[in-house]
C-alpha atoms as a PDB file:
ATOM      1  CA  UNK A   1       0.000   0.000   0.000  1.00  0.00           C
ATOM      2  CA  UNK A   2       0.964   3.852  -0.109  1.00  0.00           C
ATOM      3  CA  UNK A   3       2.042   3.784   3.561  1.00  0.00           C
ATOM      4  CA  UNK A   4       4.206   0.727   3.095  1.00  0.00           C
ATOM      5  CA  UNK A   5       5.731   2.352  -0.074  1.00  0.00           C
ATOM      6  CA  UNK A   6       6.421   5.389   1.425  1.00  0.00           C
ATOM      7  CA  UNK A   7       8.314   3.536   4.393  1.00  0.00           C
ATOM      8  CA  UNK A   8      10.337   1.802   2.188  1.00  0.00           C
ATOM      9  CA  UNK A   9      11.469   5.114   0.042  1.00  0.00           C
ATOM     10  CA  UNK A  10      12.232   6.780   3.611  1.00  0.00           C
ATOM     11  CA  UNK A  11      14.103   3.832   4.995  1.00  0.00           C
ATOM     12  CA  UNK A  12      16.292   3.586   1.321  1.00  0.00           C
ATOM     13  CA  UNK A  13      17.001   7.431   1.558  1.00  0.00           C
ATOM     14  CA  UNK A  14      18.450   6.868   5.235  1.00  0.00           C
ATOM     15  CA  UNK A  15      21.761   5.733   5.858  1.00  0.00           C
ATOM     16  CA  UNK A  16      22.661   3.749   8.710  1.00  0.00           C
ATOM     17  CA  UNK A  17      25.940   2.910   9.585  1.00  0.00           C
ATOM     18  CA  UNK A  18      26.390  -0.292  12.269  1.00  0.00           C
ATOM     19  CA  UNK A  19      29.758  -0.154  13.659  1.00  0.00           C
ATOM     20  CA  UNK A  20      31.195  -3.409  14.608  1.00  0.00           C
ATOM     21  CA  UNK A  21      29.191  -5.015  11.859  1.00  0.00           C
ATOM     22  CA  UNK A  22      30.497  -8.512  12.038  1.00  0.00           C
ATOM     23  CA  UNK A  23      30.317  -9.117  16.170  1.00  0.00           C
ATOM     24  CA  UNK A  24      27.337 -11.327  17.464  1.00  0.00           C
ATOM     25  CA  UNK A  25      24.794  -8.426  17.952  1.00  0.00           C
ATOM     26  CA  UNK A  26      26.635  -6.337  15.123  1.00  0.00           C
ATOM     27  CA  UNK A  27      25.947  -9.560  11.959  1.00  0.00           C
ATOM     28  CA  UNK A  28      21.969  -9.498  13.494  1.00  0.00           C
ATOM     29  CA  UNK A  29      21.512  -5.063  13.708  1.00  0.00           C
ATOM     30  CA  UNK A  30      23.284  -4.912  10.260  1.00  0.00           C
ATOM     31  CA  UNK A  31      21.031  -7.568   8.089  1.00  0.00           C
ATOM     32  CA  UNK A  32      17.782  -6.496   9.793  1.00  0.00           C
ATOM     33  CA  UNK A  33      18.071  -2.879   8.531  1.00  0.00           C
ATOM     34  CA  UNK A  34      19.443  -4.441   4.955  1.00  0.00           C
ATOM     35  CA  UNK A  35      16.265  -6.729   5.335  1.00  0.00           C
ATOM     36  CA  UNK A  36      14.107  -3.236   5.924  1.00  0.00           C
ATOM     37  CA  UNK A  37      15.946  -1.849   2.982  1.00  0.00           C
ATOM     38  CA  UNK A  38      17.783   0.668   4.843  1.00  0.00           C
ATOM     39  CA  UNK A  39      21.068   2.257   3.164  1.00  0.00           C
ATOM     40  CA  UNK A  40      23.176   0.407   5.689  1.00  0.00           C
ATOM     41  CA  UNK A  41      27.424   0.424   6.141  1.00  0.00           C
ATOM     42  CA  UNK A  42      29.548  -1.993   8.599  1.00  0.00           C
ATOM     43  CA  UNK A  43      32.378  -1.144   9.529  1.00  0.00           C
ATOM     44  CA  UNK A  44      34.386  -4.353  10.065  1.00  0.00           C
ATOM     45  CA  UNK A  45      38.090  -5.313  11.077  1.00  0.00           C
ATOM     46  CA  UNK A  46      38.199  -8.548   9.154  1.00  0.00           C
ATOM     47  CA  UNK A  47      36.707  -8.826   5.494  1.00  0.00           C
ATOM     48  CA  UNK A  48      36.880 -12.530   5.686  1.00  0.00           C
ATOM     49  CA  UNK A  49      34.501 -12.373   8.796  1.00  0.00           C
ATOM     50  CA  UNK A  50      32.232  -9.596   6.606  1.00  0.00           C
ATOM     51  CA  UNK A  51      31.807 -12.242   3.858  1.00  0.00           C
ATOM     52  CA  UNK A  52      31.173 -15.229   5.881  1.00  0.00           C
ATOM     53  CA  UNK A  53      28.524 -13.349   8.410  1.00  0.00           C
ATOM     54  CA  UNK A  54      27.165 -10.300   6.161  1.00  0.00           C
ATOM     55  CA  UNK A  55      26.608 -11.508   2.580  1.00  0.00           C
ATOM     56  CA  UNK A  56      28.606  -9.335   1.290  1.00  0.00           C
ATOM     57  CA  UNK A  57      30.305 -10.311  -2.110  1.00  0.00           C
ATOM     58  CA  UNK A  58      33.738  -7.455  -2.980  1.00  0.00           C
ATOM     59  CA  UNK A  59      33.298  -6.054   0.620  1.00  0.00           C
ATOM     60  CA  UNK A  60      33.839  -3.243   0.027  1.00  0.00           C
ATOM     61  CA  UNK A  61      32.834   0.062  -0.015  1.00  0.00           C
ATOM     62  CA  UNK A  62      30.971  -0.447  -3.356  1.00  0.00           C
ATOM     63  CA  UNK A  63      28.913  -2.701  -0.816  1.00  0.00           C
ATOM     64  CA  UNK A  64      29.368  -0.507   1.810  1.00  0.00           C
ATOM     65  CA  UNK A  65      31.153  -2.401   3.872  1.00  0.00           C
ATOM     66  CA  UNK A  66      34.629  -0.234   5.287  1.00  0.00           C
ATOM     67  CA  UNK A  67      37.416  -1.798   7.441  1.00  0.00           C
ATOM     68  CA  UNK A  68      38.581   0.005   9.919  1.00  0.00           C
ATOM     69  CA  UNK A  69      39.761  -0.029  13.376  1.00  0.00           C
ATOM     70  CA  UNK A  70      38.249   2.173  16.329  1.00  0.00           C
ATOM     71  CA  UNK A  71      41.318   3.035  18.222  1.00  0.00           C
ATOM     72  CA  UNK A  72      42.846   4.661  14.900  1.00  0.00           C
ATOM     73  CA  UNK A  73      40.553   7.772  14.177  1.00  0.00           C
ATOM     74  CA  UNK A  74      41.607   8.049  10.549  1.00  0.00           C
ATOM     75  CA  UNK A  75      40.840   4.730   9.521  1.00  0.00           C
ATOM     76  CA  UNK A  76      37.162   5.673  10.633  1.00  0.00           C
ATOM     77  CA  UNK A  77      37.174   9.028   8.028  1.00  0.00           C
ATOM     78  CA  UNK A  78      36.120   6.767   4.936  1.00  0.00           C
ATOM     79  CA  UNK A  79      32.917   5.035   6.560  1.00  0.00           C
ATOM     80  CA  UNK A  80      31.370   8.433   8.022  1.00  0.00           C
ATOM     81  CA  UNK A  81      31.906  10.377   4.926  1.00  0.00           C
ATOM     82  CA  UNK A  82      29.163  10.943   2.809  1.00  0.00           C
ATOM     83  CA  UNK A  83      25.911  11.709   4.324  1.00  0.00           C
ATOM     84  CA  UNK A  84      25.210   8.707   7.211  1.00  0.00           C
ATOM     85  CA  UNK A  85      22.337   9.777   8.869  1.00  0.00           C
ATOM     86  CA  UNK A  86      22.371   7.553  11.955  1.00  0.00           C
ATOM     87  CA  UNK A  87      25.553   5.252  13.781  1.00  0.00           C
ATOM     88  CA  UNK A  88      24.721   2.282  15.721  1.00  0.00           C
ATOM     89  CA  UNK A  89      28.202   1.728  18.299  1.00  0.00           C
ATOM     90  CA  UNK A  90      28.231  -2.254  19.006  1.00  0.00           C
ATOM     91  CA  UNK A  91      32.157  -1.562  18.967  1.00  0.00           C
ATOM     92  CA  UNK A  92      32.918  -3.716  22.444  1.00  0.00           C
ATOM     93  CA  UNK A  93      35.907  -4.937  24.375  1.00  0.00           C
ATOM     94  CA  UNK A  94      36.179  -8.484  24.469  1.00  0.00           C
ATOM     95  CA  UNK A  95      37.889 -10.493  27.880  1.00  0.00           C
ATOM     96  CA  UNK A  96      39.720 -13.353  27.103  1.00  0.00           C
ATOM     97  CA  UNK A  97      40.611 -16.348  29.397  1.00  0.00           C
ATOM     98  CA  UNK A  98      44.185 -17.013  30.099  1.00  0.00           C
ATOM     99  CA  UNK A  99      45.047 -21.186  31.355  1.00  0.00           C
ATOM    100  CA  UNK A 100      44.972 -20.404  34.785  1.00  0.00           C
ATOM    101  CA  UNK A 101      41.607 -19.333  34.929  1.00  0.00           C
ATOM    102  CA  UNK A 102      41.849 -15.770  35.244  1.00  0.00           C
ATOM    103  CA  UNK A 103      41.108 -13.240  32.300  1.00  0.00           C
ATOM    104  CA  UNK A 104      42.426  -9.998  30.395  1.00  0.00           C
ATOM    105  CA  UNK A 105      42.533  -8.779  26.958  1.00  0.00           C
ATOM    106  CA  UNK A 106      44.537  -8.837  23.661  1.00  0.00           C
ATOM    107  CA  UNK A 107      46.895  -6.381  23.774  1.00  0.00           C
ATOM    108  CA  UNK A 108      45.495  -2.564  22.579  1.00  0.00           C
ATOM    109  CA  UNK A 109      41.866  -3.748  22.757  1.00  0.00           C
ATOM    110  CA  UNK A 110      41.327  -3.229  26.386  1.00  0.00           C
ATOM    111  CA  UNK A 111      38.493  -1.704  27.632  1.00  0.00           C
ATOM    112  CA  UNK A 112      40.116   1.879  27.929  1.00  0.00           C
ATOM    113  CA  UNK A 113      40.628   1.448  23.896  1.00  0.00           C
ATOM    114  CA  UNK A 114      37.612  -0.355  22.665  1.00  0.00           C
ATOM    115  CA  UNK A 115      34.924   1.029  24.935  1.00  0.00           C
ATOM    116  CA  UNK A 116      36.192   4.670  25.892  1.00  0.00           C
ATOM    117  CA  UNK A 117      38.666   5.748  23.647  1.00  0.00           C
ATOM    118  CA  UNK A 118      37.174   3.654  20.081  1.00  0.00           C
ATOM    119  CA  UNK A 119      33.965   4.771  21.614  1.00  0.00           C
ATOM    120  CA  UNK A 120      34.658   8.898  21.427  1.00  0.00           C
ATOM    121  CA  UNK A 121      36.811   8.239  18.118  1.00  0.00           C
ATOM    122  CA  UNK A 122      33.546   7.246  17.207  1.00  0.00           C
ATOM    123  CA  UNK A 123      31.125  10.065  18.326  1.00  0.00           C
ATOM    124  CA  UNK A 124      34.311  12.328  16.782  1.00  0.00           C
ATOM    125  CA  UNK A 125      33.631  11.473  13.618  1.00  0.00           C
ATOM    126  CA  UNK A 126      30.101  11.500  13.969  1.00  0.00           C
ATOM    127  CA  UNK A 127      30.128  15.150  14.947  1.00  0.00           C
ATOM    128  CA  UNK A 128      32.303  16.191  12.217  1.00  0.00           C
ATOM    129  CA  UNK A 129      29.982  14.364   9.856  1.00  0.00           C
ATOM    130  CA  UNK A 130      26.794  15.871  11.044  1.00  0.00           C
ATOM    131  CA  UNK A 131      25.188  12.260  12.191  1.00  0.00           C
ATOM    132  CA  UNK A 132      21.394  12.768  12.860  1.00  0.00           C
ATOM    133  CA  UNK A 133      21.878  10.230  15.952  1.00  0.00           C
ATOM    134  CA  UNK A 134      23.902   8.088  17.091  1.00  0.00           C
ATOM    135  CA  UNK A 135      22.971   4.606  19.044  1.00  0.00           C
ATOM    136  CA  UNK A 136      25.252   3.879  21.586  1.00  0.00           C
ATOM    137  CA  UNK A 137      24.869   0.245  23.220  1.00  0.00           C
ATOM    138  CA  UNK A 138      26.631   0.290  26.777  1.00  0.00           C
ATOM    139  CA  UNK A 139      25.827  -2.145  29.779  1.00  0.00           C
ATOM    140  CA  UNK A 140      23.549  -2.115  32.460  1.00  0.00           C
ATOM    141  CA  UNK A 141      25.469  -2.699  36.125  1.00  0.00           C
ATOM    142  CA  UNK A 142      26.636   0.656  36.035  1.00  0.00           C
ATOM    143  CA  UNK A 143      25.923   1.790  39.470  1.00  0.00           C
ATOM    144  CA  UNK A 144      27.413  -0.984  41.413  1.00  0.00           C
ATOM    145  CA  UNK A 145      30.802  -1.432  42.086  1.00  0.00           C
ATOM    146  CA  UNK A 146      31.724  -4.551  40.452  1.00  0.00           C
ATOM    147  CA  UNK A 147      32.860  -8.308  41.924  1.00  0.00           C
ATOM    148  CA  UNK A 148      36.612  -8.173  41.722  1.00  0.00           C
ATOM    149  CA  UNK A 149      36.315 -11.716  41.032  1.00  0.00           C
ATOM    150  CA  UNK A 150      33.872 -11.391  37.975  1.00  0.00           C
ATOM    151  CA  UNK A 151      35.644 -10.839  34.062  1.00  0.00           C
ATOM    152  CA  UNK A 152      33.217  -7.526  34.362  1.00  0.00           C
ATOM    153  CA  UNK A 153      35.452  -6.261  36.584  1.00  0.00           C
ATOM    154  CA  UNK A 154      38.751  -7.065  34.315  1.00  0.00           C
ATOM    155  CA  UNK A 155      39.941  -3.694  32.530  1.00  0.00           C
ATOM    156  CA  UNK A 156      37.051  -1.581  34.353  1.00  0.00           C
ATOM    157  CA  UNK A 157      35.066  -2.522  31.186  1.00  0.00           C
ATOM    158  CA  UNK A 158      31.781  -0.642  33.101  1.00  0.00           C
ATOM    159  CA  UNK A 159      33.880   2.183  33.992  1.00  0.00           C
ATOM    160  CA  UNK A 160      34.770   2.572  30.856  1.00  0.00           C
ATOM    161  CA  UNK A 161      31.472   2.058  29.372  1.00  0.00           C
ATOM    162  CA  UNK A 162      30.046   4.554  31.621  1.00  0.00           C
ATOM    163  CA  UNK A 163      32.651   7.423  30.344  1.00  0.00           C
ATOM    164  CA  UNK A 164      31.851   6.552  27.095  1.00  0.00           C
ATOM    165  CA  UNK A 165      27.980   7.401  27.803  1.00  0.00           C
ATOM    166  CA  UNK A 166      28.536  10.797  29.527  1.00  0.00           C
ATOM    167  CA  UNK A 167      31.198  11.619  26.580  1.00  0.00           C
ATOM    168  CA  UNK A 168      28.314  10.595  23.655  1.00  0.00           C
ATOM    169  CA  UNK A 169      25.921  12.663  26.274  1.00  0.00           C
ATOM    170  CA  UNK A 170      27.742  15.488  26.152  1.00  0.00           C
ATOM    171  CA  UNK A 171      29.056  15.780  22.682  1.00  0.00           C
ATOM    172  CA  UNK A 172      25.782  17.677  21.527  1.00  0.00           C
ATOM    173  CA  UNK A 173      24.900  15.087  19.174  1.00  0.00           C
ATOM    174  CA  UNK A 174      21.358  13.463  19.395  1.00  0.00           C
ATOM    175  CA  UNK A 175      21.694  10.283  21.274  1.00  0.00           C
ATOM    176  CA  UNK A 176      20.046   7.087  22.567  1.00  0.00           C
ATOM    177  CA  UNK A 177      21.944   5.351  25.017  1.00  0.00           C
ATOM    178  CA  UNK A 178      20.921   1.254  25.655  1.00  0.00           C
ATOM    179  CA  UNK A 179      22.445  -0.205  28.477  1.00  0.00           C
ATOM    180  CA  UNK A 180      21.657  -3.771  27.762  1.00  0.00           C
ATOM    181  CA  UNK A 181      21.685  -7.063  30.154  1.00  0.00           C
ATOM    182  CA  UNK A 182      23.608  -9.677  30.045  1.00  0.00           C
ATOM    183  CA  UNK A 183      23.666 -11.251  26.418  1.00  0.00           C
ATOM    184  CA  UNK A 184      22.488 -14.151  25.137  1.00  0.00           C
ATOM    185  CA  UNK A 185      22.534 -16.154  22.106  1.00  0.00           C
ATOM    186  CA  UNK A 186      19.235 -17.245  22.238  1.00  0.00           C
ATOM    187  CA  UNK A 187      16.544 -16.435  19.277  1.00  0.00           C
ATOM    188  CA  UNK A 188      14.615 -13.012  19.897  1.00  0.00           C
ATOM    189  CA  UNK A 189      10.865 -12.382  19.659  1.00  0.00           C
ATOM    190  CA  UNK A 190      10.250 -14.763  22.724  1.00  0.00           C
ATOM    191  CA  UNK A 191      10.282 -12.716  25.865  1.00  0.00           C
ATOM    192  CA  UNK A 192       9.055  -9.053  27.254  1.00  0.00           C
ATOM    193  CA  UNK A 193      11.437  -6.567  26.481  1.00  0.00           C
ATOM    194  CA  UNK A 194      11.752  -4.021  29.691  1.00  0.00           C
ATOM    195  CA  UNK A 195      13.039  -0.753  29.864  1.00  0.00           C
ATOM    196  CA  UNK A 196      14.790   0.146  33.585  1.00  0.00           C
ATOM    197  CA  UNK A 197      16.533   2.834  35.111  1.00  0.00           C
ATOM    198  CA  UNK A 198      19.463   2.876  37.741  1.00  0.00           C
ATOM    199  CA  UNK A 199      19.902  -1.220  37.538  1.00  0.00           C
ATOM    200  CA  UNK A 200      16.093  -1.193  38.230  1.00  0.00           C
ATOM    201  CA  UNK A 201      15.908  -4.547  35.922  1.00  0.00           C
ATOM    202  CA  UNK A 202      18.756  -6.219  37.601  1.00  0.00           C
ATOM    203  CA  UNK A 203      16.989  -5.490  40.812  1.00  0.00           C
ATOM    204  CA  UNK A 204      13.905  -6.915  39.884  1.00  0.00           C
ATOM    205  CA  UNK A 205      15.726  -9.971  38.756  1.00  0.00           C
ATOM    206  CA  UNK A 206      16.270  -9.439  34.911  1.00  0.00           C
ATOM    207  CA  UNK A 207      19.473 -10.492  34.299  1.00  0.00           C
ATOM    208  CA  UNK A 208      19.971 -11.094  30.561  1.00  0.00           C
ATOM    209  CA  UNK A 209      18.872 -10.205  27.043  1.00  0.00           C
ATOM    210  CA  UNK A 210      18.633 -11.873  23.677  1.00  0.00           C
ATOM    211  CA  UNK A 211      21.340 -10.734  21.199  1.00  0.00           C
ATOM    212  CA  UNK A 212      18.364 -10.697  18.668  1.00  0.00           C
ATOM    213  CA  UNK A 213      16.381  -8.868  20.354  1.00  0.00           C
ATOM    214  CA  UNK A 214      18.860  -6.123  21.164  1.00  0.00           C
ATOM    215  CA  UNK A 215      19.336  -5.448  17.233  1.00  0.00           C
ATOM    216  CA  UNK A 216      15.648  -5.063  17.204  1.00  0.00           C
ATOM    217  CA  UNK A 217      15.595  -2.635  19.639  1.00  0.00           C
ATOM    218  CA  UNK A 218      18.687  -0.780  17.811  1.00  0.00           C
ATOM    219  CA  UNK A 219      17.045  -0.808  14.295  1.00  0.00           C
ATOM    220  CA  UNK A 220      13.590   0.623  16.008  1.00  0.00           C
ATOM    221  CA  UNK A 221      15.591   3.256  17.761  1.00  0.00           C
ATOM    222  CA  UNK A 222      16.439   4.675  13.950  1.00  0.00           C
ATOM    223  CA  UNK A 223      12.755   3.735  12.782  1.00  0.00           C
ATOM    224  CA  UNK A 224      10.824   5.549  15.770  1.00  0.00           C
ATOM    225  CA  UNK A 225      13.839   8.264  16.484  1.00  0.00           C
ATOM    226  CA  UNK A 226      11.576  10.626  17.512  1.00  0.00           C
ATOM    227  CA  UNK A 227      10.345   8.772  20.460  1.00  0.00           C
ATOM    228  CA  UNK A 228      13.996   8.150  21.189  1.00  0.00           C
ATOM    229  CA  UNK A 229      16.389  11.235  20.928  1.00  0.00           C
ATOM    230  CA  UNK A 230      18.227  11.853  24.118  1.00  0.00           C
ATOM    231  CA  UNK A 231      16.898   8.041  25.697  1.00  0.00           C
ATOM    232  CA  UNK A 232      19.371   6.569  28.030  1.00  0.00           C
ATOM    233  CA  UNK A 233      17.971   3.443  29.765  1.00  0.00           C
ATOM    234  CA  UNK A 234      18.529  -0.291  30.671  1.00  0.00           C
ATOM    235  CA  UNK A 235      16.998  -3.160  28.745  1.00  0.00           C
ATOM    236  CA  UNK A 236      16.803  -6.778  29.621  1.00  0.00           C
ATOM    237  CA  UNK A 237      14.121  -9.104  29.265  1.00  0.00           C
ATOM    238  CA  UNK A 238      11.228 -10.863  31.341  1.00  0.00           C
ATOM    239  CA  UNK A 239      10.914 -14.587  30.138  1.00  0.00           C
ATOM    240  CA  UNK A 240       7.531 -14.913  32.295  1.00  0.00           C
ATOM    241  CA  UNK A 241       5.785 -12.763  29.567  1.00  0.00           C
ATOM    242  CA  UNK A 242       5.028 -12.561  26.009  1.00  0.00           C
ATOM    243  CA  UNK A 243       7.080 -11.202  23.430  1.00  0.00           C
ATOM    244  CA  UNK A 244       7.666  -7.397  22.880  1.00  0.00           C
ATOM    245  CA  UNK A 245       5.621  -6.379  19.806  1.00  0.00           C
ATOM    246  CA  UNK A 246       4.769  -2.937  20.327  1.00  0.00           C
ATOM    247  CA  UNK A 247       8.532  -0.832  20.431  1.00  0.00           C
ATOM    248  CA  UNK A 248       7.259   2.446  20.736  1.00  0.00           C
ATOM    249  CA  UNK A 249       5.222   1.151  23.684  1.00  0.00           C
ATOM    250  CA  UNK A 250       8.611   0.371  25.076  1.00  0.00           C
ATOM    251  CA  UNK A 251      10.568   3.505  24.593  1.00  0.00           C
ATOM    252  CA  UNK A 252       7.519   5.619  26.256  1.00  0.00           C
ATOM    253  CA  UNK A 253       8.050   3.321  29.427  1.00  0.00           C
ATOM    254  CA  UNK A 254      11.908   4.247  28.977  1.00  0.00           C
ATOM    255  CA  UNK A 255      10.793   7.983  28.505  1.00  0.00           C
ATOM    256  CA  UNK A 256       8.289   7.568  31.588  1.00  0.00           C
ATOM    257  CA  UNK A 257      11.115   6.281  33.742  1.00  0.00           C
ATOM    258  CA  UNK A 258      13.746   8.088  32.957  1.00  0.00           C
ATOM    259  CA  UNK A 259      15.719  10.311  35.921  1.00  0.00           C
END
């Protein structure tokens, strides 16, 4: 129909670019806006990964698909050039476990690199692109001093999460912040999505969140942007319920609760 028509011009006039395109959460966010025929970039650190996970054929930017790397601002230039109208950041730090048990990272992709400093070389770029909005997905946990024991607590990965928030926050560009539960690899579409405040979800016993169904939430947040500009709020999911359907219904509860 005319509505449907007209969604589909608006969504292929919008670019999108999903940054850390070929991660778990990155391969699902990128082919669900291709899928909605969205003008959608990755930005990728391995082309072999791109083809394998992405579908993409040169992999290149004639497919837009642009390697670069985060912690080196100037390999970022060629992916925000030319009109992207929205960034989703699923750029993350990633712990790995050493044989005695305990964990760290690879070298130079700590959490200080990845998470805060990749993180503003991102929003950088973004502001001297003149991004609409950019999507930042952090973690919820944020307000309690973490287990020294737990790999969380490796790097200060939610310290430096957290710095990367207030630095998107305050960069004057539109944002939406989602501070998502712990994730999972199960399929999405099976369980209530809720939006908390403060840890409010861990609280309540809400501990987790499908992969899947944290793309979804990042492709709506470019599809209903008006009911998410400046939206910073924790999402995890309630497996006692039926599945989320309505999103807009969920970023009013994040607008309704938000400090």
């Amino acid at each position: 129909d005319s509505t449907a028509a007209t969604a589909a011009a608006a969504s292929s006039a919008t670019t999108v670019l999903v940054t850390g395109a070929t991660g778990r959460t990155g391969t699902h966010t990128y082919l669900k806006f291709k899928d909605l025929g969205y003008d959608v970039r990755g930005l990728v650190r391995n082309v072999t990964k791109a083809r394998e996970r992405l579908g993409c054929h040169k992999c290149d930017s004639s497919e837009g698909i642009f390697v670069g790397d985060v912690t080196v601002p100037s390999s970022l230039e060629e992916a925000f050039s030319g009109g992207v109208d929205y960034v989703v950041i699923l750029t993350s730090s990633s712990p790995i476990q050493l044989p005695n048990g305990t964990w760290t990272f690879p070298n130079g992709s700590y959490p200080v690199d990845i998470d805060y400093k990749g993180s503003i070389n991102q929003v950088r770029q973004a502001m001297d692109h003149h991004v609409t909005q950019v999507i930042l997905v952090s973690s919820f946990g944020t307000t309690i001093p973490p287990d020294p024991n737990s790999p969380m607590s490796t790097g200060h990965v939610l310290f430096y999460k957290l710095n990367a928030e207030a630095s998107l926050m305050g960069s004057g560009v539109e944002f939406t912040v989602v501070k998502a539960a712990g994730l999972v690899d199960s399929p999405g579409g099976r369980h209530l999505l809720v939006a908390g405040q403060g840890d409010s979800c861990m609280h309540k016993g809400m501990f987790t969140v499908a992969r899947e169904d944290l793309a979804d939430v990042c492709v709506h947040a470019v599809v209903d942007s008006n009911l998410t500009q400046g939206l910073r709020f924790d999402l995890a999911s309630n497996p006692l319920k039926p599945a989320t359907s309505d999103f807009k219904a969920l970023f009013l509860s994040a607008q309704e609760n938000r400090i």
